[in-house]
Structures are given as C-alpha cells and as structure tokens.
N, C-alpha and C. Protein backbone atom coordinates (compact mmCIF):
# COMPACT_ATOMS: atom_id res chain seq x y z
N UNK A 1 141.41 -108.63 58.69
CA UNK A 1 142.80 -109.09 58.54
C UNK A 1 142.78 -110.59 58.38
N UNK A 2 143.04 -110.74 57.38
CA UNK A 2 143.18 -112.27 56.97
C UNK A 2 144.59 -113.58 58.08
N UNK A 3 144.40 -114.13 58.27
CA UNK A 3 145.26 -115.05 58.77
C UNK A 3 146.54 -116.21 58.52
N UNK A 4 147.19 -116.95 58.49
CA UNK A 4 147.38 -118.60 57.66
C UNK A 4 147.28 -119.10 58.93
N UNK A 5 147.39 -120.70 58.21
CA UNK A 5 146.29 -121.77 59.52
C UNK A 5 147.78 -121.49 60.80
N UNK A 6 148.72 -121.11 60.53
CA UNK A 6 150.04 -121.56 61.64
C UNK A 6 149.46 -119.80 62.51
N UNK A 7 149.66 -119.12 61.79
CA UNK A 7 149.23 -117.86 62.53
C UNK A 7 147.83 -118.08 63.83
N UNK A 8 146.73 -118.54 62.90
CA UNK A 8 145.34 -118.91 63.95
C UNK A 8 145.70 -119.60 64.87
N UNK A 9 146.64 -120.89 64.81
CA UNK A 9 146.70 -121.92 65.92
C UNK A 9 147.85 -121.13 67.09
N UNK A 10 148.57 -120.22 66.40
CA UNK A 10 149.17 -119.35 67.29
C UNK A 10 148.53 -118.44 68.16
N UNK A 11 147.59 -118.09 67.46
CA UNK A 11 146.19 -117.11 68.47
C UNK A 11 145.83 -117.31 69.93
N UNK A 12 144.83 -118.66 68.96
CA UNK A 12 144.53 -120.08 69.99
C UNK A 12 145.02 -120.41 70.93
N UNK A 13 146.11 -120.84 70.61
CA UNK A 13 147.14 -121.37 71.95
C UNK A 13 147.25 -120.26 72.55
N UNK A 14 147.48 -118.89 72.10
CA UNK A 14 147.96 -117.83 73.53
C UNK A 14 146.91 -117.42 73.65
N UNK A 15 145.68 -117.28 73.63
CA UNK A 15 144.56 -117.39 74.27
C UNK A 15 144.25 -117.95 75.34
N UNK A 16 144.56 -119.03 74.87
CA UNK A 16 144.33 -120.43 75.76
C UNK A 16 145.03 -120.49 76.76
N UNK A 17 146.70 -120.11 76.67
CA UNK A 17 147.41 -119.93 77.29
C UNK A 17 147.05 -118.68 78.74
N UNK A 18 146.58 -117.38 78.31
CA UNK A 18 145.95 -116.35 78.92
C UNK A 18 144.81 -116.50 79.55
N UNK A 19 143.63 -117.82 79.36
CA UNK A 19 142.88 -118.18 80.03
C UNK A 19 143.45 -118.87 80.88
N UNK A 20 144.13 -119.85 80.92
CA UNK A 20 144.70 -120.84 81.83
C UNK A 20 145.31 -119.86 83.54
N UNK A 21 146.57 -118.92 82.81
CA UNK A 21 147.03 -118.15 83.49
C UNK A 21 146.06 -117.49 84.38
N UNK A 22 144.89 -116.86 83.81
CA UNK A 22 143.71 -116.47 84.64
C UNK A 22 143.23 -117.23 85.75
N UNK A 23 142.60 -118.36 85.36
CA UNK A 23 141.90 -119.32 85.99
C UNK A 23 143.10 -119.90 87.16
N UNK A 24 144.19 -119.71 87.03
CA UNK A 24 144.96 -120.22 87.99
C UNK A 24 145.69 -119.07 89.56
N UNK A 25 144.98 -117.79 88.84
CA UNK A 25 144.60 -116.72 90.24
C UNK A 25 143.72 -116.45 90.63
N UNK A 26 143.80 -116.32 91.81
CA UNK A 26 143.00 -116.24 92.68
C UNK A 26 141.66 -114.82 92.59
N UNK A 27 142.38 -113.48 91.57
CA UNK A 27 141.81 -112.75 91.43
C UNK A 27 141.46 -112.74 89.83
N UNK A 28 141.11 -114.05 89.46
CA UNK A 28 140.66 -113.83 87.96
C UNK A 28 139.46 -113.12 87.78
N UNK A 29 138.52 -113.40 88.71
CA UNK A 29 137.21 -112.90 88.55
C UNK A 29 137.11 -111.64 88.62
N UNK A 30 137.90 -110.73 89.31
CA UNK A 30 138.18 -109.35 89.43
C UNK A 30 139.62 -108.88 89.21
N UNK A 31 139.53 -107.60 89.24
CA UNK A 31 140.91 -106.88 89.11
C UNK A 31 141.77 -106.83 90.62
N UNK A 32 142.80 -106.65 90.36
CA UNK A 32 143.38 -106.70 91.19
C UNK A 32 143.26 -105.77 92.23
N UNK A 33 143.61 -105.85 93.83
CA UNK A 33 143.69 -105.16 95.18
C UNK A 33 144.50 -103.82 94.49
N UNK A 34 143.58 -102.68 95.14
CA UNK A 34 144.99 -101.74 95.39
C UNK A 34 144.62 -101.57 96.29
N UNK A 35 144.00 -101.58 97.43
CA UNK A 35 144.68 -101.02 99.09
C UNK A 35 144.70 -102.38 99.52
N UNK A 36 144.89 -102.25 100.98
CA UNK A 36 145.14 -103.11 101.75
C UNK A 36 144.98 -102.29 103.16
N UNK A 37 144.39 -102.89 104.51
CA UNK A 37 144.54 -102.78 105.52
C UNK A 37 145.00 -103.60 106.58
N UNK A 38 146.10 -103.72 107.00
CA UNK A 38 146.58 -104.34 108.19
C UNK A 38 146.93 -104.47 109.28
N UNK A 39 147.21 -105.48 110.17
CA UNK A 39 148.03 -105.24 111.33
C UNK A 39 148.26 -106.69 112.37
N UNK A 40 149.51 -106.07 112.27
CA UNK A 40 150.50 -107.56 112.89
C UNK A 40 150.04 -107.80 114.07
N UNK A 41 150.11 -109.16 114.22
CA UNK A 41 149.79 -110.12 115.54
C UNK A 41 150.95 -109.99 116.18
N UNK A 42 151.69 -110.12 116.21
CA UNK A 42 153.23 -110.11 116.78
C UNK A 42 153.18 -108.88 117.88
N UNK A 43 153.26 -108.02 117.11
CA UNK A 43 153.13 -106.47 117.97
C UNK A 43 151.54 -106.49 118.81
N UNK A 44 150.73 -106.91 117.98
CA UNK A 44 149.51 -106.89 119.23
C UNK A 44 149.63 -107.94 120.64
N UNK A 45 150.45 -108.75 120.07
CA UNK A 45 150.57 -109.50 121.51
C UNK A 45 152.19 -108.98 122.01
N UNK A 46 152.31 -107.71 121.68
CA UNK A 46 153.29 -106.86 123.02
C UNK A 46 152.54 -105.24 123.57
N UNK A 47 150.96 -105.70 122.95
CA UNK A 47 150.59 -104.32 123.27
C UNK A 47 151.06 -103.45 122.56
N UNK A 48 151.28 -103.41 121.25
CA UNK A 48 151.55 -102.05 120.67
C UNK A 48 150.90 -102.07 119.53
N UNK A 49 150.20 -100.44 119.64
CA UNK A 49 149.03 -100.17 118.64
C UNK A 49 150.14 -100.33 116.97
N UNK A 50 149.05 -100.94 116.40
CA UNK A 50 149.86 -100.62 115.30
C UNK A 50 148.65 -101.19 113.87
N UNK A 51 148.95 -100.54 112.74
CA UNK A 51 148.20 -100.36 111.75
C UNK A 51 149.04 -100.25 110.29
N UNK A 52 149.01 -100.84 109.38
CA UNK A 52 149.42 -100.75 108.12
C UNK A 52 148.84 -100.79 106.65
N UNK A 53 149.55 -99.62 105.84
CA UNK A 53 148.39 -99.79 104.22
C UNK A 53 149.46 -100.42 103.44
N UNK A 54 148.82 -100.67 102.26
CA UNK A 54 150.02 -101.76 101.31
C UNK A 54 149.14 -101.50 100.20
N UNK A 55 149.75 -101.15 99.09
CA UNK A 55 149.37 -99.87 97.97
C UNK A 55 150.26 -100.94 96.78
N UNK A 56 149.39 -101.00 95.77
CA UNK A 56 149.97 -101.64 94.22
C UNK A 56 150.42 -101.04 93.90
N UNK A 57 151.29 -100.32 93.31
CA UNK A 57 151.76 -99.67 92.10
C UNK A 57 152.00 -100.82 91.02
N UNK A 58 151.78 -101.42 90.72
CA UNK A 58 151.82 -102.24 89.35
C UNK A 58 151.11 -103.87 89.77
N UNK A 59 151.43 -104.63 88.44
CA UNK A 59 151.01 -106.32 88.90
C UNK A 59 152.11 -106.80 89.35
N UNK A 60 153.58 -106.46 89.60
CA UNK A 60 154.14 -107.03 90.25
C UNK A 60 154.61 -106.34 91.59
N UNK A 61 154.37 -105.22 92.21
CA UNK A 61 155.20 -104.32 92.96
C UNK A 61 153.93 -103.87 93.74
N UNK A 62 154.04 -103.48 95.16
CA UNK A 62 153.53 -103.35 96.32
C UNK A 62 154.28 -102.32 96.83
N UNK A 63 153.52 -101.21 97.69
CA UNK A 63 154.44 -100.12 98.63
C UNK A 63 153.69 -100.63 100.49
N UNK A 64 154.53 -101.59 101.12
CA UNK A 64 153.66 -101.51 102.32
C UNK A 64 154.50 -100.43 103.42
N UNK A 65 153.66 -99.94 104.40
CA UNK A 65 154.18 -98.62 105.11
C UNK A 65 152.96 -98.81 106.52
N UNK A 66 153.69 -99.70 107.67
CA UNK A 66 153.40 -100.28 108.85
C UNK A 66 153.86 -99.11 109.89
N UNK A 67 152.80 -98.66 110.37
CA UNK A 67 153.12 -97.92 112.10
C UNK A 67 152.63 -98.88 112.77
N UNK A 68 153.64 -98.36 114.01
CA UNK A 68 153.73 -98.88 114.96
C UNK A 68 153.68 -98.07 116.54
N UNK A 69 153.05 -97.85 117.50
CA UNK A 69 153.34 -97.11 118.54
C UNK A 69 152.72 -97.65 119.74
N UNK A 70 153.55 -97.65 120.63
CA UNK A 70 153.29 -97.70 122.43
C UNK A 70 153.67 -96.43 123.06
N UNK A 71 152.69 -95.92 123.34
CA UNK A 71 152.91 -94.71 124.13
C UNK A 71 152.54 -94.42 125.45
N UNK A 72 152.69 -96.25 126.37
CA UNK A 72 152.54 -95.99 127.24
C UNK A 72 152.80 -97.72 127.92
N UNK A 73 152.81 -97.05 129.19
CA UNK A 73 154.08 -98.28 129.46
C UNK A 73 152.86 -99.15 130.70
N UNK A 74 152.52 -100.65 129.73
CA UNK A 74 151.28 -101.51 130.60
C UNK A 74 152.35 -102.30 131.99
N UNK A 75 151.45 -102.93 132.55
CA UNK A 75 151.99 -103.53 133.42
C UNK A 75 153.06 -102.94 135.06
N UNK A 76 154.45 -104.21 134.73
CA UNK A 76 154.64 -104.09 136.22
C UNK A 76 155.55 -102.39 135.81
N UNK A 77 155.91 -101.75 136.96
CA UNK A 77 157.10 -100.61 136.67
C UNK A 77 158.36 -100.81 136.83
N UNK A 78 158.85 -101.84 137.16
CA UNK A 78 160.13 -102.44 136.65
C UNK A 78 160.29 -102.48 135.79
N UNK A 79 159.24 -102.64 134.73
CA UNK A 79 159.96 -102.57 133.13
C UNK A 79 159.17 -101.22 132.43
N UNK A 80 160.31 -101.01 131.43
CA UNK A 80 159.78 -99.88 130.30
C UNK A 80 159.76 -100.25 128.92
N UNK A 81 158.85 -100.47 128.23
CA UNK A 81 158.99 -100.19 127.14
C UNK A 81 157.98 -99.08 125.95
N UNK A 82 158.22 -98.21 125.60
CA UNK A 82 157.58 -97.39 124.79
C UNK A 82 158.47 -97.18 123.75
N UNK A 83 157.61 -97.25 122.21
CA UNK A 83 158.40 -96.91 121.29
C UNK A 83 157.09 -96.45 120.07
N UNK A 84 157.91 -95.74 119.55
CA UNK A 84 157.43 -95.38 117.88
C UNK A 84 158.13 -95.93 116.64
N UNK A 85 157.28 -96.51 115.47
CA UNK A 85 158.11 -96.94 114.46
C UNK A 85 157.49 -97.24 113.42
N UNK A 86 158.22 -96.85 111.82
CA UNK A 86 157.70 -96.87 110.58
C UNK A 86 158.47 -97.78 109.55
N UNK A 87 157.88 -98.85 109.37
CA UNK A 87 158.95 -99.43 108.30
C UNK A 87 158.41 -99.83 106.89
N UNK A 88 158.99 -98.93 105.94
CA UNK A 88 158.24 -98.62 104.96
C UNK A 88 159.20 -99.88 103.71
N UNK A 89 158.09 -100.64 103.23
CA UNK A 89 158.72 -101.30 102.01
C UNK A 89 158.20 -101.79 100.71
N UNK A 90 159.47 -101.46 99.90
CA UNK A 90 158.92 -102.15 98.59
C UNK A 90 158.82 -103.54 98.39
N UNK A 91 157.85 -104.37 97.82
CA UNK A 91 157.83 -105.52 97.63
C UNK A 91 157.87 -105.65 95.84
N UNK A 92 158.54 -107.23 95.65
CA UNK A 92 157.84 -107.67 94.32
C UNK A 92 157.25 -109.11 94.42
N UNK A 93 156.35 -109.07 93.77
CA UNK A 93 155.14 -110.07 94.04
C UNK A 93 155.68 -110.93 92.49
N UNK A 94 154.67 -112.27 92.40
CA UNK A 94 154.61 -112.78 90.34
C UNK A 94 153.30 -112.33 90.38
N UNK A 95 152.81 -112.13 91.00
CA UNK A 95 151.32 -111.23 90.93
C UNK A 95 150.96 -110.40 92.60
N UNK A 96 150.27 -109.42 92.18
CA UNK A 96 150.71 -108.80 93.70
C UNK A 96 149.51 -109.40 94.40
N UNK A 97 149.73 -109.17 95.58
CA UNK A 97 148.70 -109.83 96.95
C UNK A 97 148.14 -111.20 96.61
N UNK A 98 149.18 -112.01 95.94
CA UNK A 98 149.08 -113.43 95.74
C UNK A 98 150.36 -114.22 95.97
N UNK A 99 150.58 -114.95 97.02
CA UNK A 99 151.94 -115.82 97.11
C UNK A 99 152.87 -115.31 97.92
N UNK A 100 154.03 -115.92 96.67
CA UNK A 100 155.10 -115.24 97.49
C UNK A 100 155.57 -113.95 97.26
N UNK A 101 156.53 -113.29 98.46
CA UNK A 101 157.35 -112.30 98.02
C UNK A 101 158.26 -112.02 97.98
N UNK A 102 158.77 -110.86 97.38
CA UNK A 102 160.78 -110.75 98.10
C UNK A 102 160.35 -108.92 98.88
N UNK A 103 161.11 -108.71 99.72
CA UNK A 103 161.21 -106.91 99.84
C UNK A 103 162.27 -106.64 100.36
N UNK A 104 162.47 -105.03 100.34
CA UNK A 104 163.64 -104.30 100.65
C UNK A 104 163.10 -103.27 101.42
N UNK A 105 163.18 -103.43 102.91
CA UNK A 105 162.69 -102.32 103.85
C UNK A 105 163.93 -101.22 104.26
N UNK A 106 163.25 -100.29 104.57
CA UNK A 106 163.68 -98.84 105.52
C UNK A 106 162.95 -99.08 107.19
N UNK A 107 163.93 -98.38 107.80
CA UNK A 107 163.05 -98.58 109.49
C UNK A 107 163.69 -97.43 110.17
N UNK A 108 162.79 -96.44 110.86
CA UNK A 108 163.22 -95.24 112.16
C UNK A 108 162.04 -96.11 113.30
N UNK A 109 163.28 -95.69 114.13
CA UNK A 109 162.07 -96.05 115.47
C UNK A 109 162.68 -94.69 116.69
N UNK A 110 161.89 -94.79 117.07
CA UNK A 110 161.95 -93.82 118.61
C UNK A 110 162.20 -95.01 119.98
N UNK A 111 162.73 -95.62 120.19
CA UNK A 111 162.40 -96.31 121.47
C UNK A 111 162.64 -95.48 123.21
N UNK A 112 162.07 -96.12 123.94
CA UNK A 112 162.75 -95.99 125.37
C UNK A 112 162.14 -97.83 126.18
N UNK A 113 163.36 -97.99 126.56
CA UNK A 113 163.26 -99.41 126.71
C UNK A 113 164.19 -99.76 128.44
N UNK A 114 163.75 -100.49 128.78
CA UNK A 114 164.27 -101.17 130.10
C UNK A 114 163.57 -102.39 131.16
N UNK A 115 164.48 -103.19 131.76
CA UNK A 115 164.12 -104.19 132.18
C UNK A 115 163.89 -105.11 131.38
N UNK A 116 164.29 -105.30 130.47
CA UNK A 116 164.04 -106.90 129.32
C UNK A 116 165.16 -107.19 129.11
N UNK A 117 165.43 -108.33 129.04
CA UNK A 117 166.81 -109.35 128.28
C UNK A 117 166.34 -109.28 126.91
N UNK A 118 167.15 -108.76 126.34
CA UNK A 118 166.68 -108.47 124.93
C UNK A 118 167.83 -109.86 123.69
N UNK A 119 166.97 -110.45 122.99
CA UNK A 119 167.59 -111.63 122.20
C UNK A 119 168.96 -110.83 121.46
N UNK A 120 169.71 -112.31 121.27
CA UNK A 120 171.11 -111.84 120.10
C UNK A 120 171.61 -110.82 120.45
N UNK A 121 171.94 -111.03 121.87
CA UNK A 121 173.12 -109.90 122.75
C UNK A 121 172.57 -108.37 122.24
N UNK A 122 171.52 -108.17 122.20
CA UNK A 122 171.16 -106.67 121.56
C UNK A 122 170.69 -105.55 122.71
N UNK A 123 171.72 -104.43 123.06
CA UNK A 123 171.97 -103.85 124.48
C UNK A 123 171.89 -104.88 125.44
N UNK A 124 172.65 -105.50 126.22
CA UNK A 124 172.61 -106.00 127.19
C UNK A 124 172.11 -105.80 128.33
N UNK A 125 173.00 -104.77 128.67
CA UNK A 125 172.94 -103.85 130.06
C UNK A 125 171.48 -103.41 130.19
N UNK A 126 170.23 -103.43 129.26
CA UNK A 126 168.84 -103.04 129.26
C UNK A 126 168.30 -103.54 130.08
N UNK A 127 168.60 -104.97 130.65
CA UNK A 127 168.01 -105.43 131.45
C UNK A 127 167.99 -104.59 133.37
N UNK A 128 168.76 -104.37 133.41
CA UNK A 128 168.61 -103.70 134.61
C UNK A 128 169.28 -101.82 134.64
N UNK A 129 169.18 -101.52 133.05
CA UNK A 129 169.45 -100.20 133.16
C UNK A 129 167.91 -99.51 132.09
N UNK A 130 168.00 -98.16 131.67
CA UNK A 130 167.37 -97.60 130.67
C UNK A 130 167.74 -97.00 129.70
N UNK A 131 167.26 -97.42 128.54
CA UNK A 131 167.91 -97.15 126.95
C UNK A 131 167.10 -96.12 126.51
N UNK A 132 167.24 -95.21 126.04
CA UNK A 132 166.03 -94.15 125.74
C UNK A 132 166.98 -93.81 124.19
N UNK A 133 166.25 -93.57 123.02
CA UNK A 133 167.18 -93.32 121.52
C UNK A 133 166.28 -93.23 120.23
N UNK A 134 166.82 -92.96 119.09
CA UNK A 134 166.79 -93.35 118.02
C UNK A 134 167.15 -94.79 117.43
N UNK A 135 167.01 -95.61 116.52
CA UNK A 135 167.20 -96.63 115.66
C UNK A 135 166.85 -96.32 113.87
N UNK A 136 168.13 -96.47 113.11
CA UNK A 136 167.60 -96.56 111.63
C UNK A 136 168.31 -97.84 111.25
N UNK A 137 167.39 -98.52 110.25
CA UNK A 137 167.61 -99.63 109.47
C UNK A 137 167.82 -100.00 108.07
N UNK A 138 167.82 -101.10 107.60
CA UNK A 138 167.80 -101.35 106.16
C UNK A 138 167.81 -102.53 106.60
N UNK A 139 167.22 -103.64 105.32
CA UNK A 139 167.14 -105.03 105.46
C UNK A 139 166.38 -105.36 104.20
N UNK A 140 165.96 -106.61 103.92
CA UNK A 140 165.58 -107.19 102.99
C UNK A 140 164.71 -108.31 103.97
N UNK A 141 163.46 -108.40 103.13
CA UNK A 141 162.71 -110.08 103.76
C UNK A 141 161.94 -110.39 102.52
N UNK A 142 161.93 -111.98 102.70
CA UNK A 142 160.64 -112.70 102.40
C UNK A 142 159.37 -112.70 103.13
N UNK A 143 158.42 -113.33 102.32
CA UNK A 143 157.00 -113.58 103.22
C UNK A 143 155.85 -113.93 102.12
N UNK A 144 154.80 -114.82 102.51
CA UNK A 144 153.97 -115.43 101.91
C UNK A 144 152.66 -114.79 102.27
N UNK A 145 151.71 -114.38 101.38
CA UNK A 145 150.37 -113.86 101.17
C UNK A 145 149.37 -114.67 101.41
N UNK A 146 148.51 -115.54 102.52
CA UNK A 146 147.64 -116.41 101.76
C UNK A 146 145.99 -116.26 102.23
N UNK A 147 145.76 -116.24 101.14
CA UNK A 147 143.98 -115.35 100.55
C UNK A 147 143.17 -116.79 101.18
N UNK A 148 142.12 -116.02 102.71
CA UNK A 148 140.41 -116.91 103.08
C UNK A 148 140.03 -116.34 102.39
N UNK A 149 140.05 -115.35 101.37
CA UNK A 149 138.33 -114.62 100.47
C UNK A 149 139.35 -113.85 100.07
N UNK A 150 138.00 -112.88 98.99
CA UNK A 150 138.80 -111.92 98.60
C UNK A 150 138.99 -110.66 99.20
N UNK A 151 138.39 -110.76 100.49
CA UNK A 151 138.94 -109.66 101.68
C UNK A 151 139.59 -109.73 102.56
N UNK A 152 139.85 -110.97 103.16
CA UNK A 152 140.66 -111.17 103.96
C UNK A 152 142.01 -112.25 103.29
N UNK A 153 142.86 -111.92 104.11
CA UNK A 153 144.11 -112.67 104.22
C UNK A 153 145.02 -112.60 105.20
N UNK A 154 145.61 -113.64 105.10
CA UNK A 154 147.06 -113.74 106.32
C UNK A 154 148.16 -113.63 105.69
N UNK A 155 149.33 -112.97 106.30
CA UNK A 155 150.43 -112.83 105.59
C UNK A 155 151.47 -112.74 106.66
N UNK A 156 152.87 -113.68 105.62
CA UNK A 156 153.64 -114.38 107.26
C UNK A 156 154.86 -113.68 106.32
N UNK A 157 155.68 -113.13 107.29
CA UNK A 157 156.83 -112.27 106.71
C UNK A 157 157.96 -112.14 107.73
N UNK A 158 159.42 -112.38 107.33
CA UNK A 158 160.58 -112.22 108.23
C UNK A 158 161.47 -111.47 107.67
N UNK A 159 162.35 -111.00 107.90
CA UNK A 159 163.70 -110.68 107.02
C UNK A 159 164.62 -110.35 108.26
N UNK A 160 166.24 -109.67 107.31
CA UNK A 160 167.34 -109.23 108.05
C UNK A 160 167.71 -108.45 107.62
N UNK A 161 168.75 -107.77 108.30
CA UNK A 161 169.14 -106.70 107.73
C UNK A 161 169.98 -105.83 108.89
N UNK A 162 170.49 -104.43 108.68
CA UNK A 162 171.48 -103.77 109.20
C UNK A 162 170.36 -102.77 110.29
N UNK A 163 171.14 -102.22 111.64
CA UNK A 163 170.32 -101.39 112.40
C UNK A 163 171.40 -100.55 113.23
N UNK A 164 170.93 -99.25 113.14
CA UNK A 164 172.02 -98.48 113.58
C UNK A 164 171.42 -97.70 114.98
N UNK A 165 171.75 -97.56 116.22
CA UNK A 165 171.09 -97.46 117.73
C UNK A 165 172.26 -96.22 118.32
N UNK A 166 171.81 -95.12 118.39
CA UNK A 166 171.65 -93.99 119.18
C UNK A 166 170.97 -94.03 120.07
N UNK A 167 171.62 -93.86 121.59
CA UNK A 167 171.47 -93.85 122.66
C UNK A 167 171.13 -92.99 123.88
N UNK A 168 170.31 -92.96 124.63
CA UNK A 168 171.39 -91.94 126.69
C UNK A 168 170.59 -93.66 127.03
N UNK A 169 171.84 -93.43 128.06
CA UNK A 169 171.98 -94.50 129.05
C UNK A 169 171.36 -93.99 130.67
N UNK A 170 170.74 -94.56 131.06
CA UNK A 170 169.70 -94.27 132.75
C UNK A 170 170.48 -95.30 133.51
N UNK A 171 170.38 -94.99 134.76
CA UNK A 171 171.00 -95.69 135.76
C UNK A 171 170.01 -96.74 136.19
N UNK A 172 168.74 -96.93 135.82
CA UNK A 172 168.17 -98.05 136.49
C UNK A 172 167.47 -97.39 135.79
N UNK A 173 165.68 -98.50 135.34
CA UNK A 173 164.90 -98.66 134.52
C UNK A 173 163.43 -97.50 134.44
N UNK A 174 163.40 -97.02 136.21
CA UNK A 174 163.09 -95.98 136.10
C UNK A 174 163.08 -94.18 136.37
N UNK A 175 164.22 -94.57 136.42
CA UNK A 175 164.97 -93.11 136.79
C UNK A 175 165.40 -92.40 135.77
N UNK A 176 165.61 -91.12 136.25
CA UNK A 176 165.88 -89.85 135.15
C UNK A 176 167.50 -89.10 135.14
N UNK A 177 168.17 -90.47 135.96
CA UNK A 177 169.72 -90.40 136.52
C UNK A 177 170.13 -90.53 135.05
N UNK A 178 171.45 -89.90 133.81
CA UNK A 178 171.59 -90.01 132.86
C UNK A 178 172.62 -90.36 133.22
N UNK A 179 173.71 -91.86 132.66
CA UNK A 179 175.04 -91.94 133.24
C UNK A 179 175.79 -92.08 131.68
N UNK A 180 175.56 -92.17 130.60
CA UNK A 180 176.00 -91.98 129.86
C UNK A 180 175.63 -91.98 128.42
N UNK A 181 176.08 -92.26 127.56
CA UNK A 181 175.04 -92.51 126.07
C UNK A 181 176.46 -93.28 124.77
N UNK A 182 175.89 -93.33 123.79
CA UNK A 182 176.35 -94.13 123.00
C UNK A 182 175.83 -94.40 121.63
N UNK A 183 176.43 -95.61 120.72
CA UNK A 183 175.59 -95.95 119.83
C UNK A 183 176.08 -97.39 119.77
N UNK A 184 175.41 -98.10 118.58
CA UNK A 184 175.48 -100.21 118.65
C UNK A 184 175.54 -100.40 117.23
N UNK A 185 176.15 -100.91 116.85
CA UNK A 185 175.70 -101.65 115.25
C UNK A 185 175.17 -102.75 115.48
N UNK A 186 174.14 -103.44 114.56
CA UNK A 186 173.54 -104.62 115.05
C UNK A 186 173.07 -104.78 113.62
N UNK A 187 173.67 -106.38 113.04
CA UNK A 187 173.17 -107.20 112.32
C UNK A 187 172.25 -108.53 112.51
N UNK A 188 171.40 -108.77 111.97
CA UNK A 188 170.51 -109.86 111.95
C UNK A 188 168.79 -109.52 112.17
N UNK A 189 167.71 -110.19 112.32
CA UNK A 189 166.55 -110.60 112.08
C UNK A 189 165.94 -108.95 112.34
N UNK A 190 165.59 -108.06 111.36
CA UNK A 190 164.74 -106.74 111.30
C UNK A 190 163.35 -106.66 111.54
N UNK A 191 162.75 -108.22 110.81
CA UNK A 191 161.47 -107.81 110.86
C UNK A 191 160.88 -109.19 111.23
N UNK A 192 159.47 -109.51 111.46
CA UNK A 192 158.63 -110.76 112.02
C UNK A 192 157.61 -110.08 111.95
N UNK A 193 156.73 -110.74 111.27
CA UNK A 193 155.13 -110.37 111.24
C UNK A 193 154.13 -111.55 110.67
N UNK A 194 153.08 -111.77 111.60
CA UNK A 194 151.84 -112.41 110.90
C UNK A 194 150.81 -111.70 111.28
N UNK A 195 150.17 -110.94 109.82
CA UNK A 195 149.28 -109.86 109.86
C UNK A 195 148.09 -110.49 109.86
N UNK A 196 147.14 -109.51 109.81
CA UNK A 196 145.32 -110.05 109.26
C UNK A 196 145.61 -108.51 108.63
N UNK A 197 144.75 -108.97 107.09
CA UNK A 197 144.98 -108.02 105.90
C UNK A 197 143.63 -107.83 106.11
N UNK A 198 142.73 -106.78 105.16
CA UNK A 198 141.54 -106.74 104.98
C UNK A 198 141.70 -105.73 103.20
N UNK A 199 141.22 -106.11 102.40
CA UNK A 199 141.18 -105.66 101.29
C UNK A 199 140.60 -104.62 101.27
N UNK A 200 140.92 -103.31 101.06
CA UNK A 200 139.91 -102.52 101.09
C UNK A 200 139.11 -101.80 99.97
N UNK A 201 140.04 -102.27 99.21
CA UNK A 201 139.61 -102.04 97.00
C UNK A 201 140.59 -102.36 96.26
C-alpha cells in the first residue's frame, strides 16, 4: 500500500504517540493485571479477618469484591462486636491497577455490636445496649492505586454513600433480654481502606 509524505508523517507521529503512552505506564513491559489479592489494614487493626479479589474486565474497569468477617468477639466482655460483610464494586480506572479511581459500591453486612460509641451519631444507645441486625448500602468512592513492583501495591480508598440498619435491640451488651427492635437511615462515609494488594496474574 503505497502512502503520500502527509499520510507517513501521520503514521509516525501516532506511533510515536503510542510509544510515549506506553513508556509512561507502569505496565508497559507487560500486559496488564487481571487478578488481584488483597486486604485492608483498617479492618486488620479491628481484628477482622478479611480478604479481597479485584478482577479486570477491560483497560478501564475493575470488579473488586472484599469479605470481611469477625466471628468472634476478642478482648474485654463488655464489649461486642461480631460481624459479616461483602462490598462488592465496580471501578473505572484511565488504565486499570494504575492511579486513580472513581467506584460505585453495594454493601450487606450481618452485624451484632455493643459497648462502643459509635462516630456521626450512628446507633447511639450501642454504647451501653446490644444491636444485633442486618445493614444494606450503596455509595460511591474514590481511591488511588500506587505500584512498589509489579506485585505489590498499596491502595488508599474512601467514599459515601446511603445505609439502611435493621435491628433487635438487647438490654445491655451482653444479654439475651430483647427490649425492642427497629430500623436507622444513615448517610455519610461507607467505606475507608488502605490495602496491601499482591498481583496474582
């Protein structure tokens, strides 16, 4: 296929252009991550097991899907906390497992909770009663990706969003006295995480 000189220098330049773009990620030398293995610092320093995969579906789009579980209650017995929880989200990346992001999460949790002052007036009465329930969510967050190698990384992530709390109410934190039940609407901060990633292909 023959050329004219404006066509070739058009080549050229987006060539050039497509090398540049390369050389300026981090995964030029290889193809891009599709798994991921993780798990948040946040939750490990409350004692709760927890583990997450984070799956490409494309160069811009990510599926991450974080458990979470305490199934057993450390420390003093004045307080309770045990819970289960899955918060599954889509992300979009300008390249995935590089930078920044935006996402749109889902969240169920199982809790049973008591004895904590819990932030942003959220159940009050927890502190010296027991919350035992369901929780579903929705929210949206940001969060930044940033690559030591090409197996490891840290990744710092917040968002907000809506949470809906089904209740029974306990008469004190460890008793099986049921005095009533309920539900809460609660807007503001859904998620907080600084993970250690591990690439796994």
């Amino acid at each position: 296929m023959n050329y004219s000189k404006g066509q070739s220098i058009g080549v050229v330049e987006l060539k050039e252009q497509n090398e540049l773009d390369a050389s300026l990620s981090p995964y030029s030398s290889q193809r891009l991550p599709l798994v991921a293995l993780k798990t948040n610092l946040v939750y490990d320093a409350l004692t709760s097991f927890n583990l997450g995969l984070e799956f490409r579906l494309g160069k811009h789009l990510t599926l991450d899907v974080p458990l979470n579980w305490k199934p057993f209650n450390w420390g003093s017995s004045e307080k309770m906390f045990r819970h289960f929880m899955v918060q599954p989200e889509i992300r979009w990346w300008k390249e995935a497992f590089n930078g920044h992001f935006l996402g749109a999460h889902l969240l169920y949790s199982q809790y049973n909770l008591g004895g904590y002052k819990l932030p942003l007036g959220l159940l009050p009465a927890v502190r010296n009663k027991r919350y035992q329930g369901d929780m579903y969510g929705v929210g949206v967050s940001y969060g930044y990706h940033l690559m030591l190698s090409n197996r490891f990384s840290f990744e710092f992530t917040a968002g907000l969003g809506y949470l809906y709390l089904d209740y029974d109410k306990y008469a004190c934190r460890s008793c099986k006295q049921q005095i009533g039940s309920g539900h809460k609407h609660y807007f503001g901060p859904t998620k907080l995480g600084v993970s250690l990633i591990y690439v796994i292909k």
